[in-house]
Each structure stands twice: as structure tokens, then as C-alpha cells.
Protein backbone atom coordinates (compact mmCIF):
# COMPACT_ATOMS: atom_id res chain seq x y z
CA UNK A 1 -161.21 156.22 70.76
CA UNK A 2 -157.75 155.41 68.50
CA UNK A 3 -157.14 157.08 65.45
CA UNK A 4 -155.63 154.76 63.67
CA UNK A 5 -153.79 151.26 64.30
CA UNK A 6 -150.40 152.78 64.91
CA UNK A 7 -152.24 154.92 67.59
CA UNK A 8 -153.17 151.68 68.88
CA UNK A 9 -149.57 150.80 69.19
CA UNK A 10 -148.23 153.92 70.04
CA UNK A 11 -150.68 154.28 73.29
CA UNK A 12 -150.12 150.70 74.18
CA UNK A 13 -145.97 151.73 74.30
CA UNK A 14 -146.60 154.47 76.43
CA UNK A 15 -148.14 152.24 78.74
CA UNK A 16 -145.28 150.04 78.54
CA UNK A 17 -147.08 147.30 76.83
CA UNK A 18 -144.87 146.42 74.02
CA UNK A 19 -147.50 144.65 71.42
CA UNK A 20 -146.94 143.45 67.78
CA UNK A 21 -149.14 144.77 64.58
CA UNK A 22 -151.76 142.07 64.57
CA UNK A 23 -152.34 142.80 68.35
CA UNK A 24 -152.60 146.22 67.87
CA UNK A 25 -155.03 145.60 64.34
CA UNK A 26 -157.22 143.46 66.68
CA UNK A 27 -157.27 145.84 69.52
CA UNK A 28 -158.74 148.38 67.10
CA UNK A 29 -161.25 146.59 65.07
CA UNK A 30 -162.72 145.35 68.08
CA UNK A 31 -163.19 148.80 69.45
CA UNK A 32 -164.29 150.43 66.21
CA UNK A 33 -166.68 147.60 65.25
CA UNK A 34 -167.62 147.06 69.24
CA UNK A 35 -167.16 143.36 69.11
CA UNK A 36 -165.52 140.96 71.69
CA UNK A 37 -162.58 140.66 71.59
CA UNK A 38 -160.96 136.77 72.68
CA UNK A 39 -157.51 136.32 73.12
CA UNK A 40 -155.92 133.26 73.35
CA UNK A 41 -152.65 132.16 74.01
CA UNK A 42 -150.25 129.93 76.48
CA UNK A 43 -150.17 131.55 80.25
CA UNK A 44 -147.96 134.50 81.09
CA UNK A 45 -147.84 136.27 77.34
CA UNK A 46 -150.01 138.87 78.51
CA UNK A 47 -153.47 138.34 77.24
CA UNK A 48 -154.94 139.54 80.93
CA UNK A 49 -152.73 143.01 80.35
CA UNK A 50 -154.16 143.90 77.41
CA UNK A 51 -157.27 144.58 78.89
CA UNK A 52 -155.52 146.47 82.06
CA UNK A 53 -153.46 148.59 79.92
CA UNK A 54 -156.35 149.70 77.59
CA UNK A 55 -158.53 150.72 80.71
CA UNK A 56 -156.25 152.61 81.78
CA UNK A 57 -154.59 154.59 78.48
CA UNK A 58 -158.68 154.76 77.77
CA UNK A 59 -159.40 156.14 81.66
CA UNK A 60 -161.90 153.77 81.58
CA UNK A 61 -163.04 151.10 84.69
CA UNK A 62 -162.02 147.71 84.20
CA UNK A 63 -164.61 145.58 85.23
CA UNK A 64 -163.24 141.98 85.44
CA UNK A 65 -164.81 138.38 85.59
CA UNK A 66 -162.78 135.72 86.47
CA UNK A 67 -164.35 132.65 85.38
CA UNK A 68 -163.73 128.95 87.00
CA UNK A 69 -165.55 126.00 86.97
CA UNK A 70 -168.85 125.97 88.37
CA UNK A 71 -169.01 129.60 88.09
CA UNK A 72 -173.29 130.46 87.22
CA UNK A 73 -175.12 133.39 86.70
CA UNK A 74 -175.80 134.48 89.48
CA UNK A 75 -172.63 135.26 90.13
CA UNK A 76 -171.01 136.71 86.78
CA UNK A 77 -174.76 138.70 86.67
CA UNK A 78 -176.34 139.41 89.72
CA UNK A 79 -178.13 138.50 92.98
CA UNK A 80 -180.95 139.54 95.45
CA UNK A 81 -179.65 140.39 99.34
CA UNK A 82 -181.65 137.95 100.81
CA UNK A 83 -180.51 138.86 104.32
CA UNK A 84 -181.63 142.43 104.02
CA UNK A 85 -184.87 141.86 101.79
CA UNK A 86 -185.62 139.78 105.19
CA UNK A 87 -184.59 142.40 107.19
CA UNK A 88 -186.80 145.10 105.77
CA UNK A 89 -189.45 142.81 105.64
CA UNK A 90 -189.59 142.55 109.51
CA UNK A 91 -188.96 146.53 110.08
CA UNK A 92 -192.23 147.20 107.73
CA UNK A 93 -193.93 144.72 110.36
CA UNK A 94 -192.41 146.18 113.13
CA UNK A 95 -193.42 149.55 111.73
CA UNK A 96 -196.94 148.38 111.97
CA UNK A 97 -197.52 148.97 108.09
CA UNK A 98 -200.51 147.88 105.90
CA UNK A 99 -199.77 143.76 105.45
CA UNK A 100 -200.42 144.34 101.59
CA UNK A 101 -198.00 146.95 101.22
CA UNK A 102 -194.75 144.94 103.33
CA UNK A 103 -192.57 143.41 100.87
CA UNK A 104 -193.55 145.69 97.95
CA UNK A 105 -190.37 147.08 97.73
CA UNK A 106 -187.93 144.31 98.37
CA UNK A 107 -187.27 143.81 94.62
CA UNK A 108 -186.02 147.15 93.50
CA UNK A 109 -182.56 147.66 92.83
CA UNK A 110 -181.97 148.97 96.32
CA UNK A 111 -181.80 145.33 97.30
CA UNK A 112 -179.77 144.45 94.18
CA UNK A 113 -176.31 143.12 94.40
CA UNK A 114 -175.14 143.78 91.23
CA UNK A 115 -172.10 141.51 89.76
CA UNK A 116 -169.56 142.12 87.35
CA UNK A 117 -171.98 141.57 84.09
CA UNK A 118 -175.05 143.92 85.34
CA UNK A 119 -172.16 145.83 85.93
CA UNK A 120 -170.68 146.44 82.49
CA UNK A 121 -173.99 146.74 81.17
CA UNK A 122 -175.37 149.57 83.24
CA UNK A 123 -172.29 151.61 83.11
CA UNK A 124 -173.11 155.49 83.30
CA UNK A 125 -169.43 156.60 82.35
CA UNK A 126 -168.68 158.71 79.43
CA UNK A 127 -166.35 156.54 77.83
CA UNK A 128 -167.60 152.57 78.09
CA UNK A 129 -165.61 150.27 80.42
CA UNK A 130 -163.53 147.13 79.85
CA UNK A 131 -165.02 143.91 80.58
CA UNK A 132 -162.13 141.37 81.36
CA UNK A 133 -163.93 137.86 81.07
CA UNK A 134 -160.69 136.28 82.47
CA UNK A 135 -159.86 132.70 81.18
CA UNK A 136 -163.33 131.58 79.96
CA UNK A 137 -162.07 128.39 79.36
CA UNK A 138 -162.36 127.07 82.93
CA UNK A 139 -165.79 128.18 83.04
CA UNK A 140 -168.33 125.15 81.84
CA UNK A 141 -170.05 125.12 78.59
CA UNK A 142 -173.86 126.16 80.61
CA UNK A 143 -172.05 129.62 81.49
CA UNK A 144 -170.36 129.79 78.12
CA UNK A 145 -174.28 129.32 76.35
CA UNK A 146 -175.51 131.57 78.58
CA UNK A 147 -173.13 134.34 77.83
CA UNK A 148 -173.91 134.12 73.85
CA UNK A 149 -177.21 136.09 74.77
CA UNK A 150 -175.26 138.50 76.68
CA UNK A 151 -172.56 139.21 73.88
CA UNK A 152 -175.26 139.33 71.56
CA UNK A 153 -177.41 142.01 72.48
CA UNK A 154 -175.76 143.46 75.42
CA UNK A 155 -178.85 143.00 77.69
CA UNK A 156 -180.11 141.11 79.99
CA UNK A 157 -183.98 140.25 82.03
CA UNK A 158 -184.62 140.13 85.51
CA UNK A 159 -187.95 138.82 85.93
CA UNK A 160 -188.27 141.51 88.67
CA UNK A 161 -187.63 144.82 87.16
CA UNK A 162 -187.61 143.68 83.35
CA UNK A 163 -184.55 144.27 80.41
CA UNK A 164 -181.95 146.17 80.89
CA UNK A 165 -179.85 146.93 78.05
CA UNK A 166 -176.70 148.95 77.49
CA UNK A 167 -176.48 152.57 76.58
CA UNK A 168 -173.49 151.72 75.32
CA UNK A 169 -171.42 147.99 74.66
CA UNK A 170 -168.75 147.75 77.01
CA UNK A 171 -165.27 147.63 75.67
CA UNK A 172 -164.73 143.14 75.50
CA UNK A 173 -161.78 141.40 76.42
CA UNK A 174 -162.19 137.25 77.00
CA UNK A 175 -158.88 135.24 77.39
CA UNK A 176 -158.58 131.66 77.10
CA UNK A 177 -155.82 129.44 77.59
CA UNK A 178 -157.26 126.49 75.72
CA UNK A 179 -157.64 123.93 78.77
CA UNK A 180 -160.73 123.09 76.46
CA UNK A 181 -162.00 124.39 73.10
CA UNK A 182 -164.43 127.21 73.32
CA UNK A 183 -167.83 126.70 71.27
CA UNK A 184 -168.41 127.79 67.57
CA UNK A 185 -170.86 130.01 68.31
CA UNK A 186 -169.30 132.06 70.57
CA UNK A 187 -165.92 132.37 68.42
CA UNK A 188 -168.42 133.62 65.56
CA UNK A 189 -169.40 136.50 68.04
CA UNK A 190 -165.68 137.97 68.50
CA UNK A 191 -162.61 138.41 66.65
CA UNK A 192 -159.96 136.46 67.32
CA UNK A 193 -155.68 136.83 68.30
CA UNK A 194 -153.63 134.38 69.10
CA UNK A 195 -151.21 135.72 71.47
CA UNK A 196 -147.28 133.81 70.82
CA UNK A 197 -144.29 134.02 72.82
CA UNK A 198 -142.76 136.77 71.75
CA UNK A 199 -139.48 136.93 69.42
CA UNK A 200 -136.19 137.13 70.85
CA UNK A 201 -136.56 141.50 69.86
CA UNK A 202 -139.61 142.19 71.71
CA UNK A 203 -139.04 140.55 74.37
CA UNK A 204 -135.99 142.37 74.82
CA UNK A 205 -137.76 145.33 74.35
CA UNK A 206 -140.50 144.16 77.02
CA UNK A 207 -138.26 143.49 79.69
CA UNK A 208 -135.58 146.87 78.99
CA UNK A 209 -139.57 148.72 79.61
CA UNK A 210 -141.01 146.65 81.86
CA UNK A 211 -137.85 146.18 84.39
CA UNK A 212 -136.18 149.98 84.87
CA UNK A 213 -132.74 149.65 85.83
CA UNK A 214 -131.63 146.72 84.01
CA UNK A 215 -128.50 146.44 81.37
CA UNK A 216 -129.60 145.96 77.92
CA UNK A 217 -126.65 142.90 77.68
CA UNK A 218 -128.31 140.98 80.78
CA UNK A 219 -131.48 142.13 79.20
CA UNK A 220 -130.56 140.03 75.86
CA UNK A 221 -128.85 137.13 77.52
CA UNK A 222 -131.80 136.27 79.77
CA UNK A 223 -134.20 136.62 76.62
CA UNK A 224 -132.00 134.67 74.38
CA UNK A 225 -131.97 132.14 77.13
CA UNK A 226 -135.78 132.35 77.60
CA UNK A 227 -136.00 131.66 73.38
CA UNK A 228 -133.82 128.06 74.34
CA UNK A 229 -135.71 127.45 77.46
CA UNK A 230 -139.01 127.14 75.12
CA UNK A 231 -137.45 124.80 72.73
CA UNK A 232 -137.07 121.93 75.34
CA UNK A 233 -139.86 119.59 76.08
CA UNK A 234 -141.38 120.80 79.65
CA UNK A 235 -144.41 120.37 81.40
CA UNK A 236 -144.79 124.20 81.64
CA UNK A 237 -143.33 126.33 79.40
CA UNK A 238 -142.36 129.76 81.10
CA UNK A 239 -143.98 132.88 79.55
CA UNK A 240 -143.16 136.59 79.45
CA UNK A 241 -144.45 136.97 82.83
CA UNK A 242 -141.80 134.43 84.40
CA UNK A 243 -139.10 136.34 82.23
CA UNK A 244 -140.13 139.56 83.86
CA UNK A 245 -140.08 137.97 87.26
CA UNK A 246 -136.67 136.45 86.69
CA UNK A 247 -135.14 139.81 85.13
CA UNK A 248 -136.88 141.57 88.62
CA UNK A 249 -134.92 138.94 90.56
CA UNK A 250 -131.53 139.32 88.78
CA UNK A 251 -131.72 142.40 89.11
CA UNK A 252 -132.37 142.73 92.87
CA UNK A 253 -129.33 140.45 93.21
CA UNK A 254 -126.93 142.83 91.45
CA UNK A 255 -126.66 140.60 88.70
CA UNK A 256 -124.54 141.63 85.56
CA UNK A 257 -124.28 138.40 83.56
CA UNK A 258 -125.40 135.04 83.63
CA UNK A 259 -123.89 131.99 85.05
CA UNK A 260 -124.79 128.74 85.59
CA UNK A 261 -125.23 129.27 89.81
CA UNK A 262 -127.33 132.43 89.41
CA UNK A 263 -129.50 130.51 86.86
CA UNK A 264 -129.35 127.43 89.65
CA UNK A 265 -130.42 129.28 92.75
CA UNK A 266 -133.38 131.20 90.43
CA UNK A 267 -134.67 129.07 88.34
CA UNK A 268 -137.56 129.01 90.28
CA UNK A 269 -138.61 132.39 88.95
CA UNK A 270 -139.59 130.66 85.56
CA UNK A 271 -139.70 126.99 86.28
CA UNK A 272 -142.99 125.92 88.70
CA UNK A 273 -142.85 122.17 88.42
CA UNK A 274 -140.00 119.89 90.09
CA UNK A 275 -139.80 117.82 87.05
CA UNK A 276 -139.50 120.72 84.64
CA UNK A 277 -136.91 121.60 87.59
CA UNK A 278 -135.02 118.31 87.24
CA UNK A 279 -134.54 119.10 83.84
CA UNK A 280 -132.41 121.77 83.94
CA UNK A 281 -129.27 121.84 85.94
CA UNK A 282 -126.07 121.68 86.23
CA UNK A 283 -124.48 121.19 82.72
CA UNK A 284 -127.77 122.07 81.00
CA UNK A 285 -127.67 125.21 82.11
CA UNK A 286 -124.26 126.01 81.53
CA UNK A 287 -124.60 124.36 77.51
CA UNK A 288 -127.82 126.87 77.29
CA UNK A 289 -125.95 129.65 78.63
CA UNK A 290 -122.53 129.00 76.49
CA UNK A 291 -125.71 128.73 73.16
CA UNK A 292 -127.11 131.74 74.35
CA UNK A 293 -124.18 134.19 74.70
CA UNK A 294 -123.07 132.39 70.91
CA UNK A 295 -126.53 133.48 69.48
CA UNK A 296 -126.19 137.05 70.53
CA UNK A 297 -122.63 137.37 69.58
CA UNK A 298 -123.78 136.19 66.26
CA UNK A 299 -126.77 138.39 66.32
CA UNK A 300 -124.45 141.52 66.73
CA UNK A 301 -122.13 140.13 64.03
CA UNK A 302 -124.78 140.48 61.46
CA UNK A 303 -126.24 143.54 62.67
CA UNK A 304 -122.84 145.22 62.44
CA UNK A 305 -121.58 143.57 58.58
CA UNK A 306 -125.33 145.14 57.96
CA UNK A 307 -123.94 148.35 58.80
CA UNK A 308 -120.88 147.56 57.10
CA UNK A 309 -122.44 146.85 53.82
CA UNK A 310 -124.72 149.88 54.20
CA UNK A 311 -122.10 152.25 54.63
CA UNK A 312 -120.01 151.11 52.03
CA UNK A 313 -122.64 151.34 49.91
């Protein structure tokens, strides 16, 4: 499916997902070796998009569990329709049909209500589909066991109609945001990326693609602001997400450079708790703003005494 890792990369730009080399190595040993793939990472640096974006530069379904707690097999797998086994049960008596032969059918897969699991596993599509198991973390560790099996062999029994087991492994994408440690055993079954906030250049780069329209300088000064943001001590740290929501709200506000009001009256683009809130006002936001435009003046004094020293050379 990619010819090499900088295919990998190259597909992922096109579909404006701006990834790094160990990403893009991960991406494609999972798919040539068809092993899971878990991601983990802080919320809002895009583990969840990876899967979106290969579905769709693979034209592939995504087929997406999203786990919580309490979540069971029944629903991640599958499920008989009670109410209309029950209801063909009393049209073959109303029918007047031998007794021996009413309810003989009620366990096919015309009664079957498949869930997002069976799903992956009896895909008929040429090319196999993405499973998203979405934040497996905040499932419980019965579901986690459970899906060992599943990972393993890519099958699974009902009692009723007896194994089914993929044609072909579904394309595997878990994410986790470590609200608890994930078993051994089920590490040993994927590879494994840890997904980082992104340096001050790519995210740059993510938002310029991501947000059409906006100026590379307000581009930079919002990302080099981001970079100090992370460096204080908050409850919730805001990820690329809440830098793409905040560059989509400075930029429906006709915003050309940042100030400590603008940053004041949106803040709540990347900040989601009051105390985290508290934090940063007033003359914190103007000393993180006065930091941030010194950083990228810096920034573009070296890059230019680079170009200096190169073309003297």
C-alpha cells in the first residue's frame, strides 16, 4: 500500500497531515508487517487523525471504536436483535408453521447486529479497513484481555454460527492517552509511537496547512506562543488541536498580530479549565507575547547570518 517511508510522508502531506519520520516509519511497518499499531500521546496531538487521514489517502472505511469505561463485548463485537428474533418468532406461529421448525432461523446473521469489531473482521473490501480503537485507556482491563484474542488471530466465535476469521487483518490504529497504563501483553502485540507536541517548525507548518488563509507571521507568533504556553505548570496543557482552533478563531476575527486583549478575550480556544484560566492574564500574557515575538526575531536572525555565511562562502 506505500512504497516506501517517504511515501508514507509524502501521502500523509497531501492530506494535510504534517507528520515527523518516526510517525511516518511506524505508520509503515505497521502496515507492511500488519500489526497494531498504538499511539500514545497527551490529547489534541493528533493520534485520532492518523487513522482518519490514512482511511482516506488509502480509500479505505474507517471503522472506529470508541472505548469508555464499562464498555463489554457485546458492544465493541456484536449482538442478537432480540426484539425482532421475538418478532419472527410470533409471525412463524401466526403463520401456523410446524412448532419444531419456529425459531430455527432466529440465529443466522439476518438477526445479527453486527458492531464495530465483527465489523472489521468481516470486511469484503478490496483494500482492508482502518480500525480506530479510540482511547483504549478508558476502557477496563476485562475489555483490554479480551481484545488480546482478537489482535491475535483476527477472529472471533459465536457460539451460534461458529469462527469467523478475517480474509484479511484490518489496517490497526489504538490511541491511548495514558489515564492508566495499558497491559504488557497487549503492548507486545503492536508497535509503539509516542506522539509529542510538536516543535515550534511543524507546528507552523500544521497550522499554515491546516488553517487556509492565515499569514505565515501570525502563523509563527501564535506557535511560538503555544511552545511558552506548554512550559508553564497547568492542569491541561493545550495541544495542536486547541492551536488550530485558536488560529481558526484569530483568523475569523481579522486578526494580524497578537496582543494581549485578543489573547484575553480567546484564550478560551486553548485553555478549558478556570484555574489554568486564572493563570494567564493580564501581564502574563503580555510578558509571553513580548518572549514570543523576541524568539522569532531571533529565530530569523540566525536563519538569515546562515544565509550570510553560506553565501559568502
Amino acid at each position: 500500500m506505500f512504497k516506501s517511508i517517504d511515501d508514507v510522508e509524502k501521502q500523509l502531506a497531501k492530506h494535510d497531515y504534517i507528520s515527523d519520520r518516526m510517525l511516518a516509519t511506524s505508520i509503515y511497518l505497521a502496515v507492511k508487517m500488519q500489526k497494531p499499531l498504538l499511539l500514545e500521546g497527551e490529547p489534541g496531538v493528533g493520534k485520532t487523525e492518523v487513522a482518519k487521514v490514512i482511511a482516506t489517502l488509502l480509500n479505505t472505511e474507517l471503522i472506529r471504536l470508541q472505548c469508555y469505561e464499562g464498555l463489554d463485548t457485546q458492544t465493541a463485537l456484536y449482538e442478537w436483535n432480540y426484539p425482532r428474533q421475538m418478532l419472527e418468532l410470533r409471525l412463524q406461529e401466526a403463520r401456523g408453521e410446524d412448532k419444531k421448525a419456529i425459531g430455527a432461523n432466529i440465529f443466522s446473521e439476518d438477526f445479527l447486529l453486527k458492531r464495530p469489531l465483527l465489523c472489521a473482521i468481516q470486511s469484503q473490501s478490496a483494500t482492508p479497513p482502518v480500525l480506530l480503537i479510540d482511547e483504549i485507556d478508558r476502557s477496563d482491563e476485562e475489555f483490554e484481555a479480551f481484545l488480546l484474542e482478537v489482535l491475535s488471530d483476527f477472529q472471533i466465535t459465536i457460539p451460534e454460527l461458529g469462527t469467523i476469521k478475517a480474509k484479511q487483518p484490518p489496517i490497526v490504529i489504538l490511541t491511548s492517552n495514558r489515564t492508566r497504563d495499558l497491559h504488557e501483553a497487549l503492548k507486545r502485540r503492536c508497535l509503539f509511537h509516542w506522539i509529542d507536541y510538536p516543535s515550534l517548525e511543524r507546528e507552523t507548518r500544521i497550522v499554515t496547512t491546516r488553517v487556509p488563509g492565515i499569514q505565515t507571521e501570525l502563523a509563527q507568533q501564535l506557535c511560538q506562543f503555544m511552545q511558552l504556553v506548554r512550559e508553564l505548570e497547568l492542569q491541561k496543557l493545550p495541544g495542536v488541536a486547541e492551536t488550530l482552533d485558536w488560529a481558526e478563531a484569530l483568523l475569523a476575527l481579522n486578526t494580524s498580530e497578537l496582543d494581549a486583549e485578543t489573547v484575553e478575550i480567546t484564550k478560551g480556544c486553548i485553555l478549558k479549565y478556570k484555574a489554568d484560566a486564572d493563570k494567564l492574564k493580564g501581564n502574563e500574557i503580555a510578558e509571553l507575547i513580548k518572549q514570543a515575538s523576541a524568539a522569532i526575531q531571533g529565530n530569523t536572525a540566525s536563519h538569515s547570518d546562515v544565509l550570510r555565511r553560506e553565501w559568502n562562502d
